[in-house]
Protein backbone atom coordinates (compact mmCIF):
# COMPACT_ATOMS: atom_id res chain seq x y z
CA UNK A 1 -9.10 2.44 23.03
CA UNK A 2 -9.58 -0.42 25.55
CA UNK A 3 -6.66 -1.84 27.64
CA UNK A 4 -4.86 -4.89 26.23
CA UNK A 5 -5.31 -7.54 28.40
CA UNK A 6 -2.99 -11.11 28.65
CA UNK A 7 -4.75 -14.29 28.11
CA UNK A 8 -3.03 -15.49 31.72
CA UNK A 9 -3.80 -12.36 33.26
CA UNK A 10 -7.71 -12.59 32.41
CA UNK A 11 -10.03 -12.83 36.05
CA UNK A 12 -11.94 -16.40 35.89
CA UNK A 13 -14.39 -16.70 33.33
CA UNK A 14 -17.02 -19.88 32.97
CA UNK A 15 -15.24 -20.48 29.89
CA UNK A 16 -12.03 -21.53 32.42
CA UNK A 17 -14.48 -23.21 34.42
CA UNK A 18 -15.92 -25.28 31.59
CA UNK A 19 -12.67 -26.13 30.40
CA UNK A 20 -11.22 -27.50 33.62
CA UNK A 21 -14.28 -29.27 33.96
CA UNK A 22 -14.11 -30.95 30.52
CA UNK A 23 -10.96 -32.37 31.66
CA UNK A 24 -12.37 -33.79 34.37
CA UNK A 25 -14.01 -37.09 32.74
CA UNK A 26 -10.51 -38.87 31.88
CA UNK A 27 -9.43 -38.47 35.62
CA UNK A 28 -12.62 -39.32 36.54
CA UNK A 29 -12.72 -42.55 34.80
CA UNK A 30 -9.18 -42.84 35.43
CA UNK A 31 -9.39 -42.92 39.69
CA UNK A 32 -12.23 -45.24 39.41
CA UNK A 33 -10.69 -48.09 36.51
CA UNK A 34 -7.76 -47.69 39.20
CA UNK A 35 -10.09 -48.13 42.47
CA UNK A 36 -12.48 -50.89 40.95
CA UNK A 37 -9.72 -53.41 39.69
CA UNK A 38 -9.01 -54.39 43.57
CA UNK A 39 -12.65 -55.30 44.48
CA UNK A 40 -13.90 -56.49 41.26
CA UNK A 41 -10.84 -59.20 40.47
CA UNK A 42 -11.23 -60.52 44.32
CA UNK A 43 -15.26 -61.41 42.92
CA UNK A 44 -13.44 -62.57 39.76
CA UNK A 45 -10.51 -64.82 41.18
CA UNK A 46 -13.29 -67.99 41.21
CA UNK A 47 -14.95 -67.43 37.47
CA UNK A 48 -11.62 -66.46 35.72
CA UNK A 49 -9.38 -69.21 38.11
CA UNK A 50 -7.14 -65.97 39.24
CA UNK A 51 -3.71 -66.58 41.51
CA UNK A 52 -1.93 -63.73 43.15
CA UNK A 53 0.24 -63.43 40.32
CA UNK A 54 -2.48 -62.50 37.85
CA UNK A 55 -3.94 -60.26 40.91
CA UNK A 56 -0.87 -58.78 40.59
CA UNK A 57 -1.37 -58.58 36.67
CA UNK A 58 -4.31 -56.99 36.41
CA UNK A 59 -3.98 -54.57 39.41
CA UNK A 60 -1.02 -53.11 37.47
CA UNK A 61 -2.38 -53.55 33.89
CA UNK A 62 -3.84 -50.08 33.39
CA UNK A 63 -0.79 -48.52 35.15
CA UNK A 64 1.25 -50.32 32.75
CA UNK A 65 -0.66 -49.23 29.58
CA UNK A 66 -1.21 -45.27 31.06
CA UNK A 67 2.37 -45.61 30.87
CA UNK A 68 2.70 -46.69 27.15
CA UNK A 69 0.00 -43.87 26.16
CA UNK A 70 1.97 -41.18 27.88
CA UNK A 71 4.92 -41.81 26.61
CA UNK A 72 3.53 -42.11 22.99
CA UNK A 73 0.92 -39.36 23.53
CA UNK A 74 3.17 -36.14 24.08
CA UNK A 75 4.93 -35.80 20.89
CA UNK A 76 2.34 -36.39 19.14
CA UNK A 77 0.10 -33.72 21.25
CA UNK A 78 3.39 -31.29 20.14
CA UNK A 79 3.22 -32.05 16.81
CA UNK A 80 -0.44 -31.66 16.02
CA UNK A 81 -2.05 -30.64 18.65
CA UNK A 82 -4.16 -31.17 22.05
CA UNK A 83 -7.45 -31.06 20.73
CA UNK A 84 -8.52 -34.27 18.85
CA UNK A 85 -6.98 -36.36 21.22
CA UNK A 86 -8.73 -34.71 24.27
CA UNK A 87 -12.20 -34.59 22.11
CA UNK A 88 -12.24 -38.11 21.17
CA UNK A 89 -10.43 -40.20 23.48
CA UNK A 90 -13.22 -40.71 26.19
CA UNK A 91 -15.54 -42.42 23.27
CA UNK A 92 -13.07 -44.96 22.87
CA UNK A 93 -12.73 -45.17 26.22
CA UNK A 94 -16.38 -46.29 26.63
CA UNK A 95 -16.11 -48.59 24.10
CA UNK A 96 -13.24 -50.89 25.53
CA UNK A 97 -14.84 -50.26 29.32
CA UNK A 98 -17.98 -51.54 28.03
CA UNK A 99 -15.88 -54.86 26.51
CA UNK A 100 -14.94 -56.01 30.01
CA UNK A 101 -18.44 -56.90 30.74
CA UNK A 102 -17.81 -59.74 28.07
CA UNK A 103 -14.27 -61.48 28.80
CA UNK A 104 -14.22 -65.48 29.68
CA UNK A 105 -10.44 -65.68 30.41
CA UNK A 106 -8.00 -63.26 32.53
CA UNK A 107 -5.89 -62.91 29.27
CA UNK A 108 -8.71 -61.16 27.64
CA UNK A 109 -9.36 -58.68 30.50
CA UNK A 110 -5.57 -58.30 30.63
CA UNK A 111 -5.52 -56.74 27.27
CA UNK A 112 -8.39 -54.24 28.02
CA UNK A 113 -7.11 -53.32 31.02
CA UNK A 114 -3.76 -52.49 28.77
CA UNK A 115 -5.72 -50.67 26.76
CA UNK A 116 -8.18 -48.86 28.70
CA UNK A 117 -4.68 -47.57 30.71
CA UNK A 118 -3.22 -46.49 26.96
CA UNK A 119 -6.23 -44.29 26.29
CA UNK A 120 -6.02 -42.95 29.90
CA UNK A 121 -2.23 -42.49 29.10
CA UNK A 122 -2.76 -40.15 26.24
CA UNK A 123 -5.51 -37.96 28.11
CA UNK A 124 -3.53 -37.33 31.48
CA UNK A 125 -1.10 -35.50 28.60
CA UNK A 126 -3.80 -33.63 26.44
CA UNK A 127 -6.04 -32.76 29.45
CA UNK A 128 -3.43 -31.36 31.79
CA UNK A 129 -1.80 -29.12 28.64
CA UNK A 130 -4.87 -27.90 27.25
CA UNK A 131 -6.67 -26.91 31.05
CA UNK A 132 -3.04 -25.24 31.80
CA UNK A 133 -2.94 -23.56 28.43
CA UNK A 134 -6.17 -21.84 29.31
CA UNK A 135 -5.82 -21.18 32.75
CA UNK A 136 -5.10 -17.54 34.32
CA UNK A 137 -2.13 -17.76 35.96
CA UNK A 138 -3.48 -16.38 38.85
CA UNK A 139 -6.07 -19.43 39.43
CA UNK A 140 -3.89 -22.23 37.39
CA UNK A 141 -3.47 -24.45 40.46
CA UNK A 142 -7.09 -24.28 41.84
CA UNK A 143 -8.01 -25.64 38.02
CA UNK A 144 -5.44 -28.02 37.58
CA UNK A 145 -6.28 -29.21 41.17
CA UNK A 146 -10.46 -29.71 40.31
CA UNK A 147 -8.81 -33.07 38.26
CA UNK A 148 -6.82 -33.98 40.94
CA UNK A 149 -9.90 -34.17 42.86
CA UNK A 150 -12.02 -35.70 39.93
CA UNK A 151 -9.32 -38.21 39.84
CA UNK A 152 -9.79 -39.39 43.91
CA UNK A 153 -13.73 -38.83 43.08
CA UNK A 154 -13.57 -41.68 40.85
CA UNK A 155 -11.19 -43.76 42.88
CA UNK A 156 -13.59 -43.03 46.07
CA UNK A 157 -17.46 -43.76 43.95
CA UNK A 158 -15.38 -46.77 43.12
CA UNK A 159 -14.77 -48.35 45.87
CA UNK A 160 -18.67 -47.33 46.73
CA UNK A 161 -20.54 -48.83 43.80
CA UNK A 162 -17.50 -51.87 44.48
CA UNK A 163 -19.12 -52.86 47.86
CA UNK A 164 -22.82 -51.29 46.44
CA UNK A 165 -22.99 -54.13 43.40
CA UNK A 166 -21.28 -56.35 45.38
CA UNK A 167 -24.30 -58.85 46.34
CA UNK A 168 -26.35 -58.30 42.79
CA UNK A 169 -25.23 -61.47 41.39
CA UNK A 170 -22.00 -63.46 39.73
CA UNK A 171 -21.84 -60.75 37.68
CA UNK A 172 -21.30 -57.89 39.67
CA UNK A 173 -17.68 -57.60 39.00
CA UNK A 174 -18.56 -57.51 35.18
CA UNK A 175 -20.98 -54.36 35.57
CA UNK A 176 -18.11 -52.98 38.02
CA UNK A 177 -15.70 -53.38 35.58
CA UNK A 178 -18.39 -52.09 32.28
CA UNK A 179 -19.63 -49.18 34.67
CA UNK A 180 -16.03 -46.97 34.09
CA UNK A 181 -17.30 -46.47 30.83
CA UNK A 182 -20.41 -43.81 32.14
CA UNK A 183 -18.81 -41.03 33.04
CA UNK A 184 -16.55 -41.19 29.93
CA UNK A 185 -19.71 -40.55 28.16
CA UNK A 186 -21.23 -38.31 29.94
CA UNK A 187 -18.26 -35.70 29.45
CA UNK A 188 -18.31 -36.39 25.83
CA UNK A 189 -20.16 -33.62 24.93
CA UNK A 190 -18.56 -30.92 26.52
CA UNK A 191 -15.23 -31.69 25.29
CA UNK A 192 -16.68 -31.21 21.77
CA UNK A 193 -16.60 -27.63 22.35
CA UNK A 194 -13.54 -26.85 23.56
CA UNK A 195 -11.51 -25.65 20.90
CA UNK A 196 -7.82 -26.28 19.86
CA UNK A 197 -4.96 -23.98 22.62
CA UNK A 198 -4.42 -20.94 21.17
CA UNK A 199 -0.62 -21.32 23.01
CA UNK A 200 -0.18 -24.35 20.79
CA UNK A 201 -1.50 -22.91 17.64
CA UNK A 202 1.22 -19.68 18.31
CA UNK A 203 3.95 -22.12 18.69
CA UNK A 204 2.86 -23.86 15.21
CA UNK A 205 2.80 -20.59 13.42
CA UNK A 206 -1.10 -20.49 13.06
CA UNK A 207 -1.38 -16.79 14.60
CA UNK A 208 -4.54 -16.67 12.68
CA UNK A 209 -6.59 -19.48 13.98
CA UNK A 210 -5.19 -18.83 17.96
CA UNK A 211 -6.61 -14.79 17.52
CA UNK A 212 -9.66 -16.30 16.10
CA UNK A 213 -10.50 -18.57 19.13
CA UNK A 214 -9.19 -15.80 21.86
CA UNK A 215 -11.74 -13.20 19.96
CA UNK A 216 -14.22 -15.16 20.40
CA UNK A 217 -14.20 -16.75 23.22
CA UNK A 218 -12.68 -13.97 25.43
CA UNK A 219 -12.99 -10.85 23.53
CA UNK A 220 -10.65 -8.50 21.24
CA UNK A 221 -8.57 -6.70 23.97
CA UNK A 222 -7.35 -10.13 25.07
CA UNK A 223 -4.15 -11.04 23.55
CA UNK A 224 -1.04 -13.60 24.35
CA UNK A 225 2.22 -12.90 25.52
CA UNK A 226 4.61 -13.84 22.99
CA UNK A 227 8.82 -13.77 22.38
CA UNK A 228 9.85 -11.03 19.82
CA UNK A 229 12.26 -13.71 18.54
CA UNK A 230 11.63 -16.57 16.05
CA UNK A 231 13.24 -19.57 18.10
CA UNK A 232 16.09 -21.70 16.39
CA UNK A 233 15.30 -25.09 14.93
CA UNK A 234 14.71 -27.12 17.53
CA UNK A 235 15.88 -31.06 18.31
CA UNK A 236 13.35 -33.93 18.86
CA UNK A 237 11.06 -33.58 22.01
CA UNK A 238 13.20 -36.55 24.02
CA UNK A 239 16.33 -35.19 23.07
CA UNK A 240 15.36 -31.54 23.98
CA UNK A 241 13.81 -32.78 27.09
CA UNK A 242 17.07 -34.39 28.19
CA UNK A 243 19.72 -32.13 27.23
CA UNK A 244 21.50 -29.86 29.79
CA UNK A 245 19.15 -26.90 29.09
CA UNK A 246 15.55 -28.90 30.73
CA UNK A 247 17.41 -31.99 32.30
CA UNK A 248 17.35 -31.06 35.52
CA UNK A 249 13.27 -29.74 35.03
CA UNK A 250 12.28 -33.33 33.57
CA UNK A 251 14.22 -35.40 36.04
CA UNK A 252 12.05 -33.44 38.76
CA UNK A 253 9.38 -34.06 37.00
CA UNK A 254 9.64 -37.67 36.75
CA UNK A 255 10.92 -38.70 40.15
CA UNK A 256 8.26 -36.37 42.53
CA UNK A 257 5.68 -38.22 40.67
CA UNK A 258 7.06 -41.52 40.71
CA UNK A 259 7.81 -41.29 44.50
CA UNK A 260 4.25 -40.13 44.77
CA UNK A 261 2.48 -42.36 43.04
CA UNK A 262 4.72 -45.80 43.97
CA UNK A 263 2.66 -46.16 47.79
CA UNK A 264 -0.55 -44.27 46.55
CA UNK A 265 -1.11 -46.84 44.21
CA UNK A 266 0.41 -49.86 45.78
CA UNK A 267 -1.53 -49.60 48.65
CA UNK A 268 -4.41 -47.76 47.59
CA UNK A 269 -5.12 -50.40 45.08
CA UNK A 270 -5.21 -53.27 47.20
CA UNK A 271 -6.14 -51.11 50.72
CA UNK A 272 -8.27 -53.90 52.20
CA UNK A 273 -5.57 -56.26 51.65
CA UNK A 274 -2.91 -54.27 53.25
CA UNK A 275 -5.49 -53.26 56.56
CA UNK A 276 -6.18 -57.55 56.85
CA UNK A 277 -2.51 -57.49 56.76
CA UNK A 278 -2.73 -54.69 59.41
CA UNK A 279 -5.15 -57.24 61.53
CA UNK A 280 -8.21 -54.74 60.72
CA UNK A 281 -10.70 -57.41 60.43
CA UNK A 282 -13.74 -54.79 59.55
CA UNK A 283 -11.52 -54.28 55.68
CA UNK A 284 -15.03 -52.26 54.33
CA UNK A 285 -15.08 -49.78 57.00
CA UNK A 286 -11.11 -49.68 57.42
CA UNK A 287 -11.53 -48.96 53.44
CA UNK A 288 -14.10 -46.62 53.51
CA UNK A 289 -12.57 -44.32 56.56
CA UNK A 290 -9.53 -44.60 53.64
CA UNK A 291 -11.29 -43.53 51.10
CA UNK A 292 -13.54 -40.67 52.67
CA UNK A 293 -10.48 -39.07 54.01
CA UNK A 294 -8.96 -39.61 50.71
CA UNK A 295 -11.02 -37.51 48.88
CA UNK A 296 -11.27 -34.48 51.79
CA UNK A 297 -7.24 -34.88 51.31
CA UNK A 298 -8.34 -34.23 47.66
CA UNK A 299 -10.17 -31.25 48.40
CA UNK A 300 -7.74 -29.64 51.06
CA UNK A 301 -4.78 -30.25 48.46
CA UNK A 302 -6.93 -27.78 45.96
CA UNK A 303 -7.88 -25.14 48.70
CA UNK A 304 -3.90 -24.69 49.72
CA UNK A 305 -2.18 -25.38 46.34
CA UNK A 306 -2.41 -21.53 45.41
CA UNK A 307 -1.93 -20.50 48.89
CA UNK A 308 1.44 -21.97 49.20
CA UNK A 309 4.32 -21.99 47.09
CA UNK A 310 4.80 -25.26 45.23
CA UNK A 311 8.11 -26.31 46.75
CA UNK A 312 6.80 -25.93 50.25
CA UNK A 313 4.03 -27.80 49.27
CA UNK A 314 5.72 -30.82 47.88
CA UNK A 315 8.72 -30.84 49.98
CA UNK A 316 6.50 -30.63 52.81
CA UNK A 317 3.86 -33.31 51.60
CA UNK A 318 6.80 -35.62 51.19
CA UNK A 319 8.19 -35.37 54.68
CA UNK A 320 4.51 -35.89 56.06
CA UNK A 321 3.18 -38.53 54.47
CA UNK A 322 6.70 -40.41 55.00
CA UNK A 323 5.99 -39.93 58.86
CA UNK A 324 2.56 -41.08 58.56
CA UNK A 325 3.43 -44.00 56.88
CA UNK A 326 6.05 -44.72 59.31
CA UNK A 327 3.75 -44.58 61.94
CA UNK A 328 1.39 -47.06 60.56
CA UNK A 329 3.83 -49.74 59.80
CA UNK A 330 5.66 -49.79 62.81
CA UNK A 331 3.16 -48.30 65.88
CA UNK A 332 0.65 -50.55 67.36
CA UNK A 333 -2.82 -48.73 67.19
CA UNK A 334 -5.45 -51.46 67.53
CA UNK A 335 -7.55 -51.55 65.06
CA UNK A 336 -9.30 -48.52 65.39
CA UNK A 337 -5.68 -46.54 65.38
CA UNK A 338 -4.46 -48.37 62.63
CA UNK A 339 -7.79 -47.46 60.41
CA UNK A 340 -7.35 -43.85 61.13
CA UNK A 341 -3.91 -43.52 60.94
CA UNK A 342 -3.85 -45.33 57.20
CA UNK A 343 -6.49 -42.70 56.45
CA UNK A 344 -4.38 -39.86 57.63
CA UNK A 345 -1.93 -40.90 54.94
CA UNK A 346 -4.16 -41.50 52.63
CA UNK A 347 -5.55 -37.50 53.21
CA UNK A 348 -1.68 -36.05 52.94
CA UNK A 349 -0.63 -37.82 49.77
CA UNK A 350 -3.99 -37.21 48.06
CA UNK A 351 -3.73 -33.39 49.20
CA UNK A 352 -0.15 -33.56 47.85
CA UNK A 353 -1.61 -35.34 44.66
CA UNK A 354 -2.81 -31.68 43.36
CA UNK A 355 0.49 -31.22 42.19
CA UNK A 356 0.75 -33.87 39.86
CA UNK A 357 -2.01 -32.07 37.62
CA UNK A 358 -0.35 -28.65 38.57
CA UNK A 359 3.79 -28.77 38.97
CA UNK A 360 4.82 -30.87 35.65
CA UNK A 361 3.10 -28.81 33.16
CA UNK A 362 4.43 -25.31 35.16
CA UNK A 363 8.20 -26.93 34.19
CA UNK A 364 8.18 -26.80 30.85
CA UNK A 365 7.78 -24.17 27.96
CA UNK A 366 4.72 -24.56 25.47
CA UNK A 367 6.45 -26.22 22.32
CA UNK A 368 7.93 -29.30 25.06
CA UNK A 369 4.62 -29.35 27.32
CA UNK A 370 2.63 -32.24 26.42
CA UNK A 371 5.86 -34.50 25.83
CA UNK A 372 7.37 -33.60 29.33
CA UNK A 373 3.63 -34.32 31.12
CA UNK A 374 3.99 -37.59 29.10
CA UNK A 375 7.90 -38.41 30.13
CA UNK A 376 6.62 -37.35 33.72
CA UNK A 377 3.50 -39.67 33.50
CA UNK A 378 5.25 -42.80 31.99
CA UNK A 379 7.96 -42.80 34.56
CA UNK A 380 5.39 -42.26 37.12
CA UNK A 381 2.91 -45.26 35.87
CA UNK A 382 6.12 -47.59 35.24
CA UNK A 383 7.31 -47.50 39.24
CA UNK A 384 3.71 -47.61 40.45
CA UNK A 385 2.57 -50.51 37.56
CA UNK A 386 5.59 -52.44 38.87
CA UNK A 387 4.92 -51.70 42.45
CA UNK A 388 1.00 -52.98 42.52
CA UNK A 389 2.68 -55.75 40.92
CA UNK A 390 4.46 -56.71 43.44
CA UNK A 391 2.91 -55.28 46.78
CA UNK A 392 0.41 -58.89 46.68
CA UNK A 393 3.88 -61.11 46.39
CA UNK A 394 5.50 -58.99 48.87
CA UNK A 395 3.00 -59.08 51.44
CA UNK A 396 2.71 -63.02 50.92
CA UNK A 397 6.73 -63.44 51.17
CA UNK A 398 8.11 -60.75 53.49
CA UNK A 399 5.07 -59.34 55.39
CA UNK A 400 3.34 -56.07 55.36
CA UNK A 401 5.84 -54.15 57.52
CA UNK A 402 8.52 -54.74 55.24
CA UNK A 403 6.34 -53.86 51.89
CA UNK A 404 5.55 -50.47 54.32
CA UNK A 405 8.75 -50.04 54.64
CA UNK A 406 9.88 -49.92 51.29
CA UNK A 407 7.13 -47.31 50.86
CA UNK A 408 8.45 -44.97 53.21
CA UNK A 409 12.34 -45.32 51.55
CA UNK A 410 10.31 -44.18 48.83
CA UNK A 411 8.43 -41.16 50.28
CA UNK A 412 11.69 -39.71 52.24
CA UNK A 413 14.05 -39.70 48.78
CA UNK A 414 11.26 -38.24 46.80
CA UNK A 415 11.72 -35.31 50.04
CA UNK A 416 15.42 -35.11 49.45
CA UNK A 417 15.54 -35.41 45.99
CA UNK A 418 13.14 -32.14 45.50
CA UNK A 419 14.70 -30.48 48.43
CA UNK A 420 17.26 -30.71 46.34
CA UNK A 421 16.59 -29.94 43.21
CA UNK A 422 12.85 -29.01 42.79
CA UNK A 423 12.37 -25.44 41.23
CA UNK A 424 9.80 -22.96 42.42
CA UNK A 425 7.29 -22.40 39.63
CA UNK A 426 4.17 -20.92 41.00
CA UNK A 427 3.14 -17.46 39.84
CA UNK A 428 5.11 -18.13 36.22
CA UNK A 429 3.63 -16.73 33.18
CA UNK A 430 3.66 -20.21 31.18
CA UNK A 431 5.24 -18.31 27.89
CA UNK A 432 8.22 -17.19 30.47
CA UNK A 433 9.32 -21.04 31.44
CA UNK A 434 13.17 -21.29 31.34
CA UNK A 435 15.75 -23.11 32.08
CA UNK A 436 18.23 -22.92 35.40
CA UNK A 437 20.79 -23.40 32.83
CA UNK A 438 20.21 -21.27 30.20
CA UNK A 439 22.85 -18.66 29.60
CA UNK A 440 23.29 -15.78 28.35
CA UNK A 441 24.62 -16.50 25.10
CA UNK A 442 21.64 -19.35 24.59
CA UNK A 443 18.64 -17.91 23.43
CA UNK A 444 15.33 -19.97 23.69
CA UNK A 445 11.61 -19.49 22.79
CA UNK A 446 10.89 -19.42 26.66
CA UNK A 447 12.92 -16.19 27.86
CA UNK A 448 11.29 -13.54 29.82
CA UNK A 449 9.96 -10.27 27.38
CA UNK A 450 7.72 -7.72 27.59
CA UNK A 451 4.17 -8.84 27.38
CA UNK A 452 2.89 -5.59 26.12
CA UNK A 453 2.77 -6.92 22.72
CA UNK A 454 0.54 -5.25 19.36
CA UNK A 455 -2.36 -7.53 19.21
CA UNK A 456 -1.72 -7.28 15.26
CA UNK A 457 1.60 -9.39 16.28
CA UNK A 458 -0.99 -12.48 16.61
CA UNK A 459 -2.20 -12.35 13.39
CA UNK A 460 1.25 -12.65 11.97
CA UNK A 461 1.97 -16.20 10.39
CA UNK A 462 5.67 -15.87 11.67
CA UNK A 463 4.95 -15.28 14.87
CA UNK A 464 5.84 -18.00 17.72
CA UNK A 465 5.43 -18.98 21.37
């Protein structure tokens, strides 16, 4: 008889690999809507009569709807699942991109900018919780981390095809704008074959269909881990998520990411603004040294997120990028210095960006995933939509140092904060998540068991995750 083996315990398959890599068109598409808004509305201010308050607008539009579709998208993604959200999504995606080419008035590209950031909203939720539903626990954080580096991918060929369609005519910034749309399509197809998590399907009671999909896609010794004990009726995801058994978990969750996101965003968005600002009169090689060491921050980020333990990492990435940012706004490089030292940054908070597809979906159990990725998402979305709002006004009314400033208040709470309060979570079986504060006398769906479980116990109707 052939040794029972756990779904997060299997060695890396190409199945994994094709999974991870299915999720890889929404952040894809996602980094480069969010890196060709600042280029293509400074070739748009003349045709669609823009000020810096609609610069403002636009820049933070699809922040603004990703944080609507989050919100909306997770307990839903509980409820009926991961799957035809993440199969589907990027066609409508394509659809809307491909709309943009069309708009006469900055209204119009206002609402498809809303809703291009809505669709993106709702896959940042079903993309992380299917990829870390499948993942071995062993290589969860090098996965997670390949759409973390999709995601700066996009946001660096941006910027490229940006300054590359620049000079093709009064209509560049319309095929900019259209051109997000491609890769959507392209992954298309592969996420048609990725089938529904087998962790999700436990949780719903459909033991049949999640043994189905394991036999055949990894074999019959393979088997999940699962909680002897059916779990008592649960509240609503939000209350659940906020109650004193996962508060402390979501409020982690949502304020790392927030003070991640608040300068990556602000001044990633509108980066040769900020480096004219900086007196770096060369803004498209100041932007491109930015963006190259960007993405290598990218890659670096998914080499060492496995290597070390999460709350080093994001404690540490905090501190860093704080002091880098620090340096920038108040030391007086030249313009050479200043270049390299905004791309230093740029390379620690994109390395520390890995755990944004990696730490929220490790803190919570299966049946709450998707909804606290969304909670963690929306808050994320709302303090950078508001802050690439605001970075053009601020610059015009109190000067870049100041808006810099800000930025690094930002960066050193986020540091505190998780010094704090951050929990370690790397190395967790995902069907073992707990709370701190669960006690003794509070059983949940989530506590620790013994995973040598009768494969037969799958095929049980009864039987949850």
């Amino acid at each position: 008889m052939s040794k029972q083996v756990l779904l997060e315990d299997l060695p890396l398959r190409p199945f994994h690999v094709g999974v991870a890599f299915s999720g890889t068109g929404g952040q894809f598409s996602d980094g480069f809507v969010l890196g060709i808004i600042g280029i293509a509305v400074s070739m748009a201010a003349g045709p669609l009569h823009l000020n810096a308050l609609w610069t403002g607008l636009l820049g933070a539009a699809s922040l603004a709807g990703l944080f609507f579709g989050s919100m909306l998208a997770g307990p839903i993604a509980d409820k009926y699942g991961r799957r035809t959200i993440f199969a589907f999504d990027m066609l409508l995606f394509a659809v809307v991109s491909a709309a943009q080419y069309f708009v006469t008035s900055p209204e119009q590209l206002l609402v498809l900018r809303l809703v291009l950031g809505f669709i993106l909203g709702a896959d940042y939720v079903v993309s992380k919780s299917l990829v870390t539903e499948y993942s071995p626990r062993r290589y969860r954080g090098r996965l997670l981390s390949v759409l973390a580096a999709a995601w700066a991918a996009g946001y660096v060929g941006a910027y490229l095809a940006g300054f590359a369609m620049r000079d093709i005519g009064p209509d560049a910034w319309r095929l900019m704008l259209a051109a997000s749309g491609i890769p959507a399509l392209l992954i298309l197809p592969f996420r048609l074959i990725v089938p529904e998590s087998p962790m999700w399907l436990m949780k719903r009671g459909r033991g049949d269909e999640a043994l189905a999909i394991i036999r055949r896609k990894f074999g019959p010794d393979v088997m999940l881990s699962t909680p002897t004990e059916v779990p008592q009726q649960r509240r609503g995801a939000w209350s659940e998520l906020l109650s004193p058994r996962w508060r402390k978990n979501t409020l982690v969750g949502c304020v790392f990411y927030t003070c991640q996101v608040i300068p990556y965003f602000a001044l990633g968005t509108f980066a040769p603004r900020v480096l004219q600002a900086l007196k770096v009169k060369d803004s498209f090689t100041g932007g491109l040294v930015y963006n190259i060491l960007l993405f290598a921050g990218a890659v670096i980020g998914l080499v060492l997120v496995d290597k070390l333990s999460r709350r080093t990492f994001l404690i540490g990435t905090f501190y860093l990028a704080a002091l880098g940012l620090a340096v920038l706004a108040y030391a007086n490089f030249g313009p050479v210095g200043t270049m390299l030292a905004f791309g230093v940054f740029a390379c620690i908070l994109s390395a520390a960006a890995n755990l944004e597809f990696v730490y929220p979906p490790e803190l919570f159990p299966t049946h709450l995933r998707a909804s606290g990725v969304g909670l963690a998402v929306a808050s994320s979305r709302f303090g950078s939509a508001i802050s690439t709002f605001l970075l053009p006004l601020a610059v015009q009314h109190v000067g870049i140092h100041a808006a810099l400033g800000v930025c690094v208040a930002v960066l050193l709470f986020g540091g505190v904060f998780c010094h704090m309060l951050a929990p370690e979570t790397g190395g967790e079986n995902l069907s073992d998540v707990k709370s701190d504060n669960t006690t003794d006398d509070q059983p949940i769906a989530g506590e620790r068991h013994d995973a040598a479980i009768a494969t037969s116990a799958l095929g049980s109707s009864k039987t949850r995750i």
